[in-house]
Protein backbone atom coordinates (compact mmCIF):
# COMPACT_ATOMS: atom_id res chain seq x y z
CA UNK A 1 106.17 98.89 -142.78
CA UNK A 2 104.45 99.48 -139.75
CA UNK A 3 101.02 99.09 -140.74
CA UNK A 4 102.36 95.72 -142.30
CA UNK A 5 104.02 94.97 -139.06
CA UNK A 6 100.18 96.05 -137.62
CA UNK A 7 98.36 93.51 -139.94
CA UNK A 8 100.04 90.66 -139.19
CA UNK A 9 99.89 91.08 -135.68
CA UNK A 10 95.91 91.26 -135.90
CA UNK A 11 96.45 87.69 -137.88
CA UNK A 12 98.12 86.23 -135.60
CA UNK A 13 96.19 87.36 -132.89
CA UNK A 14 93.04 86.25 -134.35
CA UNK A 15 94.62 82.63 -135.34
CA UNK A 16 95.55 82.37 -131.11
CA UNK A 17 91.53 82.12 -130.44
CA UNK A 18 89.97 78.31 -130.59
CA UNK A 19 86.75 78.22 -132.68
CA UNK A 20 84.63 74.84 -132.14
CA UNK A 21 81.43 74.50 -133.59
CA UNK A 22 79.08 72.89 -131.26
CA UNK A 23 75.51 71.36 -131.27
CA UNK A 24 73.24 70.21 -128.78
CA UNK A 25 70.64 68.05 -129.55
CA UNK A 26 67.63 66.00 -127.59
CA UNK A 27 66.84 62.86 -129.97
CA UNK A 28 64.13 60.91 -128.67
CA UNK A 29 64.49 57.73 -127.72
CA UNK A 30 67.75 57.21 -130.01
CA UNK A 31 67.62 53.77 -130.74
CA UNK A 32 66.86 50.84 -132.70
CA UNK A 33 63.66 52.59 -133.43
CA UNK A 34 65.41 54.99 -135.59
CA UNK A 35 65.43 53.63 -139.27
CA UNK A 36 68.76 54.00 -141.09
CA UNK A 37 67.72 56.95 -143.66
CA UNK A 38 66.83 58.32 -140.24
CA UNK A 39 69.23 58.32 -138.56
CA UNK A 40 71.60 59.65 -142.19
CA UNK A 41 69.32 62.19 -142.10
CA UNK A 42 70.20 63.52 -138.72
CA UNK A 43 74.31 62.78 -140.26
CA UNK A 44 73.58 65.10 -142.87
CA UNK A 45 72.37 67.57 -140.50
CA UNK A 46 75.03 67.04 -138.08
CA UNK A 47 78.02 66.77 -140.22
CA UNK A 48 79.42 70.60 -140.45
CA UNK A 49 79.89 70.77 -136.81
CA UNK A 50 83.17 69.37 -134.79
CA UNK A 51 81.22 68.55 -131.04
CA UNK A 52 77.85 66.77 -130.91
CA UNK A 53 76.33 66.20 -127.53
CA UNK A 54 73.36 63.95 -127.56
CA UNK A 55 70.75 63.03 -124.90
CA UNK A 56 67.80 60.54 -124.73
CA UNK A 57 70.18 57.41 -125.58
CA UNK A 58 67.75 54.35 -124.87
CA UNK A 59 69.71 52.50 -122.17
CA UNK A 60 68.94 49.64 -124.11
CA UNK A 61 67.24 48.09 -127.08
CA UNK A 62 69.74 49.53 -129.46
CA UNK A 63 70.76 52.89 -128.07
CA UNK A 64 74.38 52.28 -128.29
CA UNK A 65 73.87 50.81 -132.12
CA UNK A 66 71.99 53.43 -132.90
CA UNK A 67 75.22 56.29 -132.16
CA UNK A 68 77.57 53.78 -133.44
CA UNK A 69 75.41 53.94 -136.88
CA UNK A 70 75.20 57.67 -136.72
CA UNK A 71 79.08 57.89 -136.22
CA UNK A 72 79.25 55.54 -139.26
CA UNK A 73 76.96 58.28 -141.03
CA UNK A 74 78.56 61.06 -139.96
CA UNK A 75 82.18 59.27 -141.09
CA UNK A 76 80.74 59.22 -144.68
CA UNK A 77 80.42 62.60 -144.88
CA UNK A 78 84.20 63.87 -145.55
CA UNK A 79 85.57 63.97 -141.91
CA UNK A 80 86.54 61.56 -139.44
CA UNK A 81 84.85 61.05 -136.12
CA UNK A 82 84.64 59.14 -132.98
CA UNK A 83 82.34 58.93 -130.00
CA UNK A 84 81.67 58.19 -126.74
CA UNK A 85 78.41 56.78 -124.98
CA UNK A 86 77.37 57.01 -121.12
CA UNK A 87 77.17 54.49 -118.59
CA UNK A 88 72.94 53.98 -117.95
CA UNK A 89 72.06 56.63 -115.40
CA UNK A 90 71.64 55.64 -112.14
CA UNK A 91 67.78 56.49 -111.71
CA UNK A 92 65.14 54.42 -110.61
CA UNK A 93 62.69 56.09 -110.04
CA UNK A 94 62.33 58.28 -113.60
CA UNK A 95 63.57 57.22 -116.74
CA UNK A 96 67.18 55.41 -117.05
CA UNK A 97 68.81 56.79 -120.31
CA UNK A 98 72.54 57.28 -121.74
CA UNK A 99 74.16 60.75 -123.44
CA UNK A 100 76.26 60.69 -125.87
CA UNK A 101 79.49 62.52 -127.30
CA UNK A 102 81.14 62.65 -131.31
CA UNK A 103 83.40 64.56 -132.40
CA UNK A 104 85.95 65.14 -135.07
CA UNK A 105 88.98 63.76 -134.71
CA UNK A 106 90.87 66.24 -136.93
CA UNK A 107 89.51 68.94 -134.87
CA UNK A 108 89.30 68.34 -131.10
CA UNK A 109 91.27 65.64 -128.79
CA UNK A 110 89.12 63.76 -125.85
CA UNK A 111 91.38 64.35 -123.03
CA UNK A 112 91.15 61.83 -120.19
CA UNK A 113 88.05 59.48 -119.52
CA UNK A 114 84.50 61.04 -119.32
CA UNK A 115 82.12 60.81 -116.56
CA UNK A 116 78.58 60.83 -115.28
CA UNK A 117 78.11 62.94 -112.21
CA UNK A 118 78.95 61.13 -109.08
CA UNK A 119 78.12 63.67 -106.00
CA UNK A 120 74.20 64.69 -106.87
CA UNK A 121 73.55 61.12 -108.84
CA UNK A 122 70.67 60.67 -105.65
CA UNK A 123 69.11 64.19 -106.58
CA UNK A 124 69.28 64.16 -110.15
CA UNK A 125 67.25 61.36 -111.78
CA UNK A 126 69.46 61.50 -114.63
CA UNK A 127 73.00 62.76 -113.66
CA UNK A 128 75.41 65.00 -116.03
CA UNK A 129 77.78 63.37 -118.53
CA UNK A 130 81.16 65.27 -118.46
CA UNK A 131 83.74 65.01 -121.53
CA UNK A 132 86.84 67.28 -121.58
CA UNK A 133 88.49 68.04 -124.86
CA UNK A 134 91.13 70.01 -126.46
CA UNK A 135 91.74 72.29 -129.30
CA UNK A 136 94.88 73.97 -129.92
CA UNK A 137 96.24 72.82 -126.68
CA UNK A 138 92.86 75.17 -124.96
CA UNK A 139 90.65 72.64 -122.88
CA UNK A 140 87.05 72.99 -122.04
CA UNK A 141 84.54 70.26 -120.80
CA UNK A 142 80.94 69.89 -121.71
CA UNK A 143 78.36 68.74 -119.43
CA UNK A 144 75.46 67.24 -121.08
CA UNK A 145 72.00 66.97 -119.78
CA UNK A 146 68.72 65.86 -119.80
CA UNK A 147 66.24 67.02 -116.64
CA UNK A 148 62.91 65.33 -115.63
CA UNK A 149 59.95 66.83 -117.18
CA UNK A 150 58.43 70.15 -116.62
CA UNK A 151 55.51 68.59 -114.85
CA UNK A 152 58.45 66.89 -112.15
CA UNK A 153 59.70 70.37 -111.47
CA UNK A 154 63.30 70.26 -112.89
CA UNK A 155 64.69 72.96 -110.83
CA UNK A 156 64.53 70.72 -108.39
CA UNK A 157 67.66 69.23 -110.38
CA UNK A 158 69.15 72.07 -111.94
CA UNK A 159 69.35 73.69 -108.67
CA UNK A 160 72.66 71.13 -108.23
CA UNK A 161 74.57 73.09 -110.65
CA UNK A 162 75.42 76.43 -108.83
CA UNK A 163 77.47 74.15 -106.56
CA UNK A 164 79.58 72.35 -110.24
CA UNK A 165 82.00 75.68 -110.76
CA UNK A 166 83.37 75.33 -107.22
CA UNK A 167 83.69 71.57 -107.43
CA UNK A 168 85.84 71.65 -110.60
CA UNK A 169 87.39 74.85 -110.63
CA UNK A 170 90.23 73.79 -113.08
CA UNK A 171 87.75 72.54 -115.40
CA UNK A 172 85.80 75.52 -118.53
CA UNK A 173 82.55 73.83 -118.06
CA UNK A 174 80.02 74.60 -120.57
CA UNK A 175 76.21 73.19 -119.67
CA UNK A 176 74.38 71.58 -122.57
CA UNK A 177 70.89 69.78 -123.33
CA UNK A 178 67.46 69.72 -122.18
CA UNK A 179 66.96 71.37 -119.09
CA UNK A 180 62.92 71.50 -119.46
CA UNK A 181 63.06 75.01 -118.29
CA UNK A 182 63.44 78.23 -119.77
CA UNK A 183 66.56 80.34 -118.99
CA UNK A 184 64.59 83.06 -117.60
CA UNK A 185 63.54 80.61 -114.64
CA UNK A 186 64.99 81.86 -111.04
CA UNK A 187 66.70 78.32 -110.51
CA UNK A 188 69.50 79.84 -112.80
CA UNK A 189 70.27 83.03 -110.75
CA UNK A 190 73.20 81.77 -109.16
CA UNK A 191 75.13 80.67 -112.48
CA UNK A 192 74.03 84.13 -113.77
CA UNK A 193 75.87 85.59 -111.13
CA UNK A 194 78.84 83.43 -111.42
CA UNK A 195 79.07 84.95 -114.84
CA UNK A 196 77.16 82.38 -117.12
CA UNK A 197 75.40 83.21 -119.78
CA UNK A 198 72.42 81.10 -121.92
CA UNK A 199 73.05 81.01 -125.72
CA UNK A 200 69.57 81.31 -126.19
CA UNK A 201 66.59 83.32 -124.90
CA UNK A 202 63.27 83.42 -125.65
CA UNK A 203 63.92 80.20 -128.36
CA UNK A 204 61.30 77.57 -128.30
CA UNK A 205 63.13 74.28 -129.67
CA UNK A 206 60.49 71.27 -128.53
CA UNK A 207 58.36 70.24 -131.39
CA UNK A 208 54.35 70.92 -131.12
CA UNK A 209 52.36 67.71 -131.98
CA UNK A 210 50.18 69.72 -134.77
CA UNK A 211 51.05 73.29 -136.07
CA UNK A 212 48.70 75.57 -135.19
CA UNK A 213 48.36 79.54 -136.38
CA UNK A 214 51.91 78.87 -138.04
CA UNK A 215 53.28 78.06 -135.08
CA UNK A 216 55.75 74.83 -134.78
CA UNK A 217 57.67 74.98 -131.81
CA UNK A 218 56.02 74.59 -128.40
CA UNK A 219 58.79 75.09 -125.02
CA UNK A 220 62.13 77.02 -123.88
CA UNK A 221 63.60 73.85 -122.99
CA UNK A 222 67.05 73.01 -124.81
CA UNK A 223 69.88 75.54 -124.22
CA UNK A 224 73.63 76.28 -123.66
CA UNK A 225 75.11 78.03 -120.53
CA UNK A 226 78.82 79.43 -121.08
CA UNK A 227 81.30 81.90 -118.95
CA UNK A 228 84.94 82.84 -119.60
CA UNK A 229 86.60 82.17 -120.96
CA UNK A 230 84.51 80.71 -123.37
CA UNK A 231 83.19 83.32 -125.41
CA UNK A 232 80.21 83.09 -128.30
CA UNK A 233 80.97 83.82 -131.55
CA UNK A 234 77.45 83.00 -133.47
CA UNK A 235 75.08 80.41 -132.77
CA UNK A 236 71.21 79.35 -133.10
CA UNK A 237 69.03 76.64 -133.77
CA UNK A 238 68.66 74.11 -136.52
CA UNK A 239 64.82 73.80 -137.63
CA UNK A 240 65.11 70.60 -139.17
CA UNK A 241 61.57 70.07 -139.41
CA UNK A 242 61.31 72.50 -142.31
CA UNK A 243 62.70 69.18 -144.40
CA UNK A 244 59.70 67.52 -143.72
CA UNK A 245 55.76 68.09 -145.02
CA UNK A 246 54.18 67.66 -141.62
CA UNK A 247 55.06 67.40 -137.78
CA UNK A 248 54.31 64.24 -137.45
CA UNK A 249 56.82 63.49 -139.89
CA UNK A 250 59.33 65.54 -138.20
CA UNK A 251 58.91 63.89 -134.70
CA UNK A 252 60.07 60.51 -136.14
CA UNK A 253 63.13 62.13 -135.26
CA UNK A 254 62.68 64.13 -132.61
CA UNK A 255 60.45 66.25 -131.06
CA UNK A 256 63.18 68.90 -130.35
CA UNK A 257 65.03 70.47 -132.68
CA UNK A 258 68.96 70.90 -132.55
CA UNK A 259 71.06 73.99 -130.61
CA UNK A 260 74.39 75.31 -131.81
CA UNK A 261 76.86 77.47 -130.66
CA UNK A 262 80.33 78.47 -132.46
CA UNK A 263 82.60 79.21 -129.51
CA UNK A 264 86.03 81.21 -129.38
CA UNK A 265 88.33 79.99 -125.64
């Protein structure tokens, strides 16, 4: 009886934990550019996860079609899902773009209205995209991201975010995207001391141009940064470009490849 009694308790106790699948991924320039088996293709690559942040939404010329057609996609695939796009960031002087959200409805509420980063939006060329959702009544809020290139110095951007914990202390954030820096850089000291920690290290996900010596992947750039109580249960990286014969093929579309991280709160 008591090792019955012992069994159930472990069930229960593992059933309390919330496990969201979640996948990061830097599309370049989503938009009408992006044919329709495209874009199904990146649906079919997408579809077994429940939270998909997305950056490099063209502004205009069919960026917001373009997630609208991959929620379409993604709703063909057995599962229901919505989706939220970005107001244009504010830059000027860079490279205006929108981020993107989807989800499954089944699996994860939207709670409250999401936001681009107000307070930095003069330092940050293209400012944070917050969305706050629930599972199993546990909230957390992703902040997705896209930093100026590597040649622009992005820690000049990223240094911004030791200052986000303090500024929404209510709030799990979890940092998402392209951060065109590698987790090993200094400008991420002060979130490793605040307890964060990088899903990945030592992961190239950017695309080379050619392969060369067998090698496909050029940059540390995309990546996840997590503290308690969010806690990593598996994750990884998708190489998508295995599905094609070349590259060049590949970077039709994109020239990173997708991050993932299944996540107990």
């Amino acid at each position: 009886m008591l090792r019955l009694f012992y069994i159930l308790f472990l069930l229960l106790t593992s059933l309390s934990f919330a496990q969201i699948k979640l996948v990061s991924w830097n599309i370049e320039n989503l938009g009408k550019s992006k044919s329709v088996n495209e874009v199904a293709f990146m649906a079919q690559t997408l579809k077994d996860f429940d939270l998909v942040a997305i950056q490099e939404v063209v502004a205009g010329d069919g960026g917001a079609q373009a997630v609208a057609l991959l929620a379409d996609e993604l709703n063909r695939k057995g599962a229901k899902w919505d989706y939220v796009i970005s107001n244009p960031t504010s830059s000027s002087a860079y490279k205006t773009e929108r981020y993107a959200f989807l989800w499954k409805t089944a699996q994860l509420q939207k709670i409250g209205r999401p936001w681009l980063e107000q307070r930095y939006h003069l330092a940050i060329d293209r400012e944070p995209f917050y969305a706050t959702f629930a599972y199993q009544k546990k909230l957390f809020t992703v902040v997705n991201f896209h930093a100026i290139t590597k040649s622009k110095q992005p820690e000049t951007e990223i240094k911004y975010f030791k200052f986000l914990p303090a500024q929404y202390p209510q709030l799990n954030l979890i940092f998402v995207g392209d951060f065109n820096c590698p987790q090993s850089h200094s400008v991420f000291n002060p979130l490793k001391k605040m307890g964060y920690t990088s899903l990945l290290r030592n992961q190239k996900t950017s695309l080379k141009k050619q392969s060369k010596n067998g090698q496909h992947l050029a940059s540390e750039f995309d990546n996840m940064w997590y503290s308690k109580p969010v806690q990593k249960k598996n994750g990884g990286v998708i190489h998508f470009y295995k599905s094609f014969p070349s590259l060049q093929e590949a970077r039709k579309i994109s020239d990173h490849i997708p991050i993932w991280m299944e996540l107990d709160l």
